[in-house]
C-alpha atoms as a PDB file:
ATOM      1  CA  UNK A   1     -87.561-263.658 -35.604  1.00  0.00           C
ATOM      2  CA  UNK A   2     -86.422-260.840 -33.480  1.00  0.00           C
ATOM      3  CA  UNK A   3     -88.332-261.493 -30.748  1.00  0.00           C
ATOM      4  CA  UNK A   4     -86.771-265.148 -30.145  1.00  0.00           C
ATOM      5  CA  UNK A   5     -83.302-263.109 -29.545  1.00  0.00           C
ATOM      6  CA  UNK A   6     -85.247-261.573 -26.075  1.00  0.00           C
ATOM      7  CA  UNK A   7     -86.758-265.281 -24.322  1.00  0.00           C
ATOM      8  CA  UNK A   8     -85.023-265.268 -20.602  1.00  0.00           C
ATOM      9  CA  UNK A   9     -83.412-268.427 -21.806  1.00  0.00           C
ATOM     10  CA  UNK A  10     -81.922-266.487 -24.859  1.00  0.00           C
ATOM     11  CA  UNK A  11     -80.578-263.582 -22.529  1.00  0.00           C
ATOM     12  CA  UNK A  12     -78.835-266.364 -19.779  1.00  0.00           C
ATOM     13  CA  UNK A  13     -77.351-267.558 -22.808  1.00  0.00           C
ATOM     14  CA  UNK A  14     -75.935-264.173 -23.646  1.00  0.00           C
ATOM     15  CA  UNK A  15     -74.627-263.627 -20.462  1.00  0.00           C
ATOM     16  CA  UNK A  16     -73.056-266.783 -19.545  1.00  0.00           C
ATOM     17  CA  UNK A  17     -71.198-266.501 -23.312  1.00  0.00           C
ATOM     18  CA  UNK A  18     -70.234-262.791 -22.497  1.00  0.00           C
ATOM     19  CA  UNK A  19     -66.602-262.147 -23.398  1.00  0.00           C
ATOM     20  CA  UNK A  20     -64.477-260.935 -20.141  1.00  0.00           C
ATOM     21  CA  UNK A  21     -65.263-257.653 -20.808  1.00  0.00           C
ATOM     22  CA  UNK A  22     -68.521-257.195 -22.593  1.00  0.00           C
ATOM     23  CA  UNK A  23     -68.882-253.368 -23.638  1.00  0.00           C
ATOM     24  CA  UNK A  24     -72.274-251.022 -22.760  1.00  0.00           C
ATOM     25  CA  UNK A  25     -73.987-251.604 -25.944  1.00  0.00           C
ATOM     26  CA  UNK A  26     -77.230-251.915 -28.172  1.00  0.00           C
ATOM     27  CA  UNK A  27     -78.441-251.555 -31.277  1.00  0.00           C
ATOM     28  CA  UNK A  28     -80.741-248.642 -31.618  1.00  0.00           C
ATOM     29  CA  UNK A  29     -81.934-249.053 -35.519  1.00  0.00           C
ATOM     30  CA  UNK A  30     -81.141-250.087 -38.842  1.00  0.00           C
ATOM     31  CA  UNK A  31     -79.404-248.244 -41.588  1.00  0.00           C
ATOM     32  CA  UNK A  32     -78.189-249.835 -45.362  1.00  0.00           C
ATOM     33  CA  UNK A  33     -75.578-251.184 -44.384  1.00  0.00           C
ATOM     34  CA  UNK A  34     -76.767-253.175 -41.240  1.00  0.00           C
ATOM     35  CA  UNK A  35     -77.165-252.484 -37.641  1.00  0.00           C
ATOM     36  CA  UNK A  36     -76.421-249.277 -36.052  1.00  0.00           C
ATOM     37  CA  UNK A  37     -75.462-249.616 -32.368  1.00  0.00           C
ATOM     38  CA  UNK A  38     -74.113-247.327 -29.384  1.00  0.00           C
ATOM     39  CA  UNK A  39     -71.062-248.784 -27.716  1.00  0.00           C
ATOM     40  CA  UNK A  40     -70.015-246.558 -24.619  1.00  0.00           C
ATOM     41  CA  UNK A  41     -66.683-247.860 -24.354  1.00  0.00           C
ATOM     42  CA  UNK A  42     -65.809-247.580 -28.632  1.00  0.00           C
ATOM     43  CA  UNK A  43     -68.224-244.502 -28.933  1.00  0.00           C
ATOM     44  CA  UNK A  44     -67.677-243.061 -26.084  1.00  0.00           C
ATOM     45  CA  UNK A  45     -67.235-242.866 -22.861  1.00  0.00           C
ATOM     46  CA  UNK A  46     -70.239-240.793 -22.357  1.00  0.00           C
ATOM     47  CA  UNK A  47     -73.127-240.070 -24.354  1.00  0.00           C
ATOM     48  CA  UNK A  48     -75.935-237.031 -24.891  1.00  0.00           C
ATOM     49  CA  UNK A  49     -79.037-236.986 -26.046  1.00  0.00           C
ATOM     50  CA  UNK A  50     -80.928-234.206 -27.093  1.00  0.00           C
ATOM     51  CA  UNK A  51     -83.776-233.343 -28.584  1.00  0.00           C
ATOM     52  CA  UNK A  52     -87.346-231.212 -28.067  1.00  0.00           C
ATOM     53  CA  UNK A  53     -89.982-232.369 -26.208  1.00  0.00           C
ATOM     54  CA  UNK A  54     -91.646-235.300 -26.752  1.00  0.00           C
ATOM     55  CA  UNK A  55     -88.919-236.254 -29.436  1.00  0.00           C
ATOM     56  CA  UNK A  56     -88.350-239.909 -27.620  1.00  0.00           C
ATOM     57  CA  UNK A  57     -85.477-238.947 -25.865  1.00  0.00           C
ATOM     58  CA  UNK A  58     -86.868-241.079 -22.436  1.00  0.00           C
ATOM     59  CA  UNK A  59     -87.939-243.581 -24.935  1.00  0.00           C
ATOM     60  CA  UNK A  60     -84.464-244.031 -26.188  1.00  0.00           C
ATOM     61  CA  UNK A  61     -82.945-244.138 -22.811  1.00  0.00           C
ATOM     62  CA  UNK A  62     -85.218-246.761 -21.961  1.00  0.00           C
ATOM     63  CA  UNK A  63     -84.235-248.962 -24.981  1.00  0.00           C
ATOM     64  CA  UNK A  64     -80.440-248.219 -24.311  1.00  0.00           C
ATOM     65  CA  UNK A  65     -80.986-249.510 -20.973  1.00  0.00           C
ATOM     66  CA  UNK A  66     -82.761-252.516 -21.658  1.00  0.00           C
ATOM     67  CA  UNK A  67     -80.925-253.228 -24.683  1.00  0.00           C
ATOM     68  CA  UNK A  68     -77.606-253.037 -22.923  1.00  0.00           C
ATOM     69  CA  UNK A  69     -79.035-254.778 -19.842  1.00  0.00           C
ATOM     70  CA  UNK A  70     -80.083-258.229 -22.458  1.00  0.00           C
ATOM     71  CA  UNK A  71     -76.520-258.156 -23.810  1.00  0.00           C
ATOM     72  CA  UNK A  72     -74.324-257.673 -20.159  1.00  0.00           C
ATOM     73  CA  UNK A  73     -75.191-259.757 -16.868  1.00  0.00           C
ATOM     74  CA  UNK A  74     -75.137-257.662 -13.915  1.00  0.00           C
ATOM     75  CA  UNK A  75     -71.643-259.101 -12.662  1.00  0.00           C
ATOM     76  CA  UNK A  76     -70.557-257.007 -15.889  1.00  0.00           C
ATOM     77  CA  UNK A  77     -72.692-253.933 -15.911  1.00  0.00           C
ATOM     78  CA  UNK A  78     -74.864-252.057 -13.775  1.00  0.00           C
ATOM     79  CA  UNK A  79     -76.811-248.779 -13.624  1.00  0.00           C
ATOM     80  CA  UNK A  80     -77.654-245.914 -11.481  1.00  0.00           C
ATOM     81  CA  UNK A  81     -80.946-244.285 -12.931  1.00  0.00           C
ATOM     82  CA  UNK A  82     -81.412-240.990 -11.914  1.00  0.00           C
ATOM     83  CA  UNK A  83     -84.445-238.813 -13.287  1.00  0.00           C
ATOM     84  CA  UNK A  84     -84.590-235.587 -11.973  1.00  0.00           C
ATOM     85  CA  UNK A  85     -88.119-234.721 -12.606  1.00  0.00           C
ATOM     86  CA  UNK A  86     -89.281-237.630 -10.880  1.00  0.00           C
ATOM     87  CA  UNK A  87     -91.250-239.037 -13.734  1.00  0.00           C
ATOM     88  CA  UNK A  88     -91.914-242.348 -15.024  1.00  0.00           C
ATOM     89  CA  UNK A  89     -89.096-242.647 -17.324  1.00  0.00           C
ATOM     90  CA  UNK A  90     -87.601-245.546 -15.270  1.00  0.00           C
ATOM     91  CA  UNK A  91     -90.294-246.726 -14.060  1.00  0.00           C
ATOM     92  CA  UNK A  92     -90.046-250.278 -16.046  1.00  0.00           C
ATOM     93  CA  UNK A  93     -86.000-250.292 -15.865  1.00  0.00           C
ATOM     94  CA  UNK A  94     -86.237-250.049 -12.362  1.00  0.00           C
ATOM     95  CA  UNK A  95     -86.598-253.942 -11.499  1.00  0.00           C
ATOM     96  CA  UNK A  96     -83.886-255.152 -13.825  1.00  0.00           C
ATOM     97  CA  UNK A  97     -81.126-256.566 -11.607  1.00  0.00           C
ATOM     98  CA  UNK A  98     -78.408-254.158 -13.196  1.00  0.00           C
ATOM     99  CA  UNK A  99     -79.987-251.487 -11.576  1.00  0.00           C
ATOM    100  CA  UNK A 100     -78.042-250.529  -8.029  1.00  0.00           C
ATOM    101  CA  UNK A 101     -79.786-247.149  -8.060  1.00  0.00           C
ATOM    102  CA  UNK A 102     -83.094-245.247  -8.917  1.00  0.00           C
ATOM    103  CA  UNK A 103     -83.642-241.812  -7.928  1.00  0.00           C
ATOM    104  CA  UNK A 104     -86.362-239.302  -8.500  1.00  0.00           C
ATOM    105  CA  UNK A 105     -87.277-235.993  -7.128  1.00  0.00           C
ATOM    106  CA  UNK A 106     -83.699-234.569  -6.590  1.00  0.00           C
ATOM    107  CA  UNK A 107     -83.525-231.860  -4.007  1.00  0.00           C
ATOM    108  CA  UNK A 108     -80.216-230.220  -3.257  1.00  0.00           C
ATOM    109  CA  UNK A 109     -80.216-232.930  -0.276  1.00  0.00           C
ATOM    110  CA  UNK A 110     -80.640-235.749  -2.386  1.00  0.00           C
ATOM    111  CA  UNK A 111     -78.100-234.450  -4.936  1.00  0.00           C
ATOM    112  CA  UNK A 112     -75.477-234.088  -2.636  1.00  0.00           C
ATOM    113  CA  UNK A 113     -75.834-237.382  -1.191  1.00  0.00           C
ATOM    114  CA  UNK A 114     -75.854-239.179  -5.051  1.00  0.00           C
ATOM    115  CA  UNK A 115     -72.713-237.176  -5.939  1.00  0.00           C
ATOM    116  CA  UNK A 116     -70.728-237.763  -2.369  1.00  0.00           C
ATOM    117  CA  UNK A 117     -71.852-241.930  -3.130  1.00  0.00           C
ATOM    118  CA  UNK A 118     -70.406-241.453  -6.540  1.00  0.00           C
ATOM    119  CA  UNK A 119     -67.231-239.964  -5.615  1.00  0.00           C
ATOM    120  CA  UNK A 120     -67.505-242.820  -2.975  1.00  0.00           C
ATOM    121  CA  UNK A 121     -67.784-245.337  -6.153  1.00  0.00           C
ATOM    122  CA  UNK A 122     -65.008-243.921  -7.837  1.00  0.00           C
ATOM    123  CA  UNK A 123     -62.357-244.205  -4.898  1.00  0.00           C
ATOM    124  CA  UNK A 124     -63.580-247.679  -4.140  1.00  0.00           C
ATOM    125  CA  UNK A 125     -62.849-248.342  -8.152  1.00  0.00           C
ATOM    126  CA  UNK A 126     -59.903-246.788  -7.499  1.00  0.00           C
ATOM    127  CA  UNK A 127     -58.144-248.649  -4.494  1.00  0.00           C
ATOM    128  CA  UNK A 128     -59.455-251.890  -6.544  1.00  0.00           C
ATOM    129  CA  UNK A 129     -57.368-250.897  -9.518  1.00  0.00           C
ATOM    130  CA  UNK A 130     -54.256-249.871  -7.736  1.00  0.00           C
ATOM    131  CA  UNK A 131     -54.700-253.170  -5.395  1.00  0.00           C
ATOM    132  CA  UNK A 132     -53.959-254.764  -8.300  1.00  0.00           C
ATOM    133  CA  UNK A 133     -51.785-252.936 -10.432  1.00  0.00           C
ATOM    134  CA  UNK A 134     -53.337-252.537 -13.233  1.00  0.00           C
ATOM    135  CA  UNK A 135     -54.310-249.243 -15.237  1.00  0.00           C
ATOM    136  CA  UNK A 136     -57.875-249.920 -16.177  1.00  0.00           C
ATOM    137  CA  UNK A 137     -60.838-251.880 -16.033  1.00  0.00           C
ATOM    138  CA  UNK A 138     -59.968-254.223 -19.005  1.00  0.00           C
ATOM    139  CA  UNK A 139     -56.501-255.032 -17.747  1.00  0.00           C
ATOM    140  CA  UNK A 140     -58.147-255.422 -14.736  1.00  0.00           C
ATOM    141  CA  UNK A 141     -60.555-258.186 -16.126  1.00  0.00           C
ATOM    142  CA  UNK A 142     -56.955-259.866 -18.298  1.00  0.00           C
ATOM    143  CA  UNK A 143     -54.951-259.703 -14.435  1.00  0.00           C
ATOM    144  CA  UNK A 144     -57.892-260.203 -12.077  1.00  0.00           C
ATOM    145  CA  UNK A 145     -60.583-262.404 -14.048  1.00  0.00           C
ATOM    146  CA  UNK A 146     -61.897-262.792 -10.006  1.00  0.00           C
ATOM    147  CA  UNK A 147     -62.319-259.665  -8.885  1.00  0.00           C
ATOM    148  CA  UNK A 148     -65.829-258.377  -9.685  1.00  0.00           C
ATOM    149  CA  UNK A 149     -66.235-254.739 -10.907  1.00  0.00           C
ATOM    150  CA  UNK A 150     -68.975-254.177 -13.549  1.00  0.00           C
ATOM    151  CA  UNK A 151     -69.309-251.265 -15.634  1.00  0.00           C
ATOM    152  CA  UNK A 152     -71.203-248.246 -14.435  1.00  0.00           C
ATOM    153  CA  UNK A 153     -73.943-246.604 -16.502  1.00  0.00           C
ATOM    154  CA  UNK A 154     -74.722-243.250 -14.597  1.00  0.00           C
ATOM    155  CA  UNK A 155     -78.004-242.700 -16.734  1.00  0.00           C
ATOM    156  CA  UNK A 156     -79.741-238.846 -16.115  1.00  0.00           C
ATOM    157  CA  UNK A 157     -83.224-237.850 -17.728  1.00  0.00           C
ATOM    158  CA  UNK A 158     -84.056-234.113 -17.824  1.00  0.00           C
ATOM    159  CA  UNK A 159     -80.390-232.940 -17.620  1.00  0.00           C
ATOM    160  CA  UNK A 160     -81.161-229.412 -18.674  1.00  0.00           C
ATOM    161  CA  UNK A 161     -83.239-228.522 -15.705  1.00  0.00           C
ATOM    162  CA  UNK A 162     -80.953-230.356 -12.947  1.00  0.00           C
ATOM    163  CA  UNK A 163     -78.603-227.973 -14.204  1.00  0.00           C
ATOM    164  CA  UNK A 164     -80.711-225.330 -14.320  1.00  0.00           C
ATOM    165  CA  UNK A 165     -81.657-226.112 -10.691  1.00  0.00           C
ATOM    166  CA  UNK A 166     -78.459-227.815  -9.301  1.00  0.00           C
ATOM    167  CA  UNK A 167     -75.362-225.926 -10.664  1.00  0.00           C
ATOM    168  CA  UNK A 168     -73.086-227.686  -8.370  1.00  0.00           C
ATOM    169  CA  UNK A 169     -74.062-230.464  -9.410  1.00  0.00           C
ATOM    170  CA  UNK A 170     -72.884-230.108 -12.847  1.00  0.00           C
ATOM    171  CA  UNK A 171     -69.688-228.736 -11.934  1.00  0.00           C
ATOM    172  CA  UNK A 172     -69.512-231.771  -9.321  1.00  0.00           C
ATOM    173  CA  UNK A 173     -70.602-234.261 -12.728  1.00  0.00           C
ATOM    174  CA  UNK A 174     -67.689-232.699 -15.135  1.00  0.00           C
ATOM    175  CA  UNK A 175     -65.333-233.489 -12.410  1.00  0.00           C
ATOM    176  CA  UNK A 176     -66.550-237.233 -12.335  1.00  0.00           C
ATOM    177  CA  UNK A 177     -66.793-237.503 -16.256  1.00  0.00           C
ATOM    178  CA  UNK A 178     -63.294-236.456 -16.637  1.00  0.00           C
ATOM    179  CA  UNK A 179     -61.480-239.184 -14.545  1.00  0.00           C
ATOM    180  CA  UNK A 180     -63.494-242.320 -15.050  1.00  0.00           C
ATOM    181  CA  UNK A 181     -63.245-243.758 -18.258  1.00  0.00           C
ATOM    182  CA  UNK A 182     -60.226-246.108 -17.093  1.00  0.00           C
ATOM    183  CA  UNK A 183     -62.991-246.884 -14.028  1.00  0.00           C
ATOM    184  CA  UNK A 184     -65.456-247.991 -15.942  1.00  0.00           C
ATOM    185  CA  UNK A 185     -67.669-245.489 -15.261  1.00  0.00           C
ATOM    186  CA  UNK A 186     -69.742-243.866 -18.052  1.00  0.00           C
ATOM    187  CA  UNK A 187     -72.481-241.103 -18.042  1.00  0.00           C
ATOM    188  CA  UNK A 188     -75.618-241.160 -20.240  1.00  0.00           C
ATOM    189  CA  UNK A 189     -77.428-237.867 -20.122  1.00  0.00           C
ATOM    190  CA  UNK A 190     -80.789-236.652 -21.620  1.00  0.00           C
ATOM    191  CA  UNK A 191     -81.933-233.123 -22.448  1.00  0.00           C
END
């Protein structure tokens, strides 16, 4: 039964047998041959979805979200949620204890702040990594099995029209996407 997999006893027991470095992912269906899944770290390190209006593109960002949240304790993953519309697409993600950030209605204010406490993210991920001499966030997790730095899901709902509205900010976003695989840092974006 499917739903036995999703008791709160079921998901502690996940957690606490997580490997040391558990990777972003869910199953999202089933095809002939079994389960089909999104990994961020084998897949991707980012991931797009697209698709017309009212296709179940916030749906499926919801599932990924919670799906990836029951696999990964917070000390392994977290989330920022950003919807830029200020809908309810994150409405019932937003109390999950992975989740270090929700934010809605993003003025040019609000967007600048986000991106200057990502870049903020990404140096502190940085200085951890070169404290200890490692490359990445999985030799980190071999060298440092102490040092707690979980994964980053940067998760964005109506992409098109923050960039639409926001330029900067996508120019400021490709910047971030390009240097933080080895930080564990991954962006999932909707349009």
């Amino acid at each position: 039964d499917g739903d036995a997999a999703l008791t709160p006893a079921a998901i502690a027991a996940t957690w606490a047998a997580a490997v040391a470095d558990p990777p972003p992912r869910t199953a999202i269906g089933m095809a002939a041959d079994g389960v089909v899944d999104v990994d961020l770290v084998r897949d991707g390190p980012h991931g797009l979805i697209a698709g017309t209006t009212g296709a179940g593109k916030s749906e499926l960002l919801r599932s990924l979200v919670a799906g990836m949240a029951a696999a990964a304790s917070p000390v392994h993953l977290t989330f920022v949620l950003i919807d830029y519309k200020g809908g309810a697409t994150f409405d019932a993600c937003a109390v999950l204890p992975h989740v270090v950030g929700l934010v809605t209605d993003l003025d040019d204010q609000l967007a600048d702040r986000a991106l200057r406490s990502l870049h903020a993210e990404l140096r502190r991920r940085e200085a951890v990594l070169r404290e200890h001499g490692v490359a990445d966030l999985a030799d980190l997790r071999v060298q440092a099995p102490t040092v707690t730095l979980p994964r980053l899901v940067v998760v964005i709902d109506e992409f098109a029209a923050l960039v639409a509205e926001q330029p900067t900010f996508l120019h400021a976003l490709v910047g971030v996407a390009q240097r933080v695989r080895s930080l564990g840092v991954h962006l999932l974006l909707a349009t």
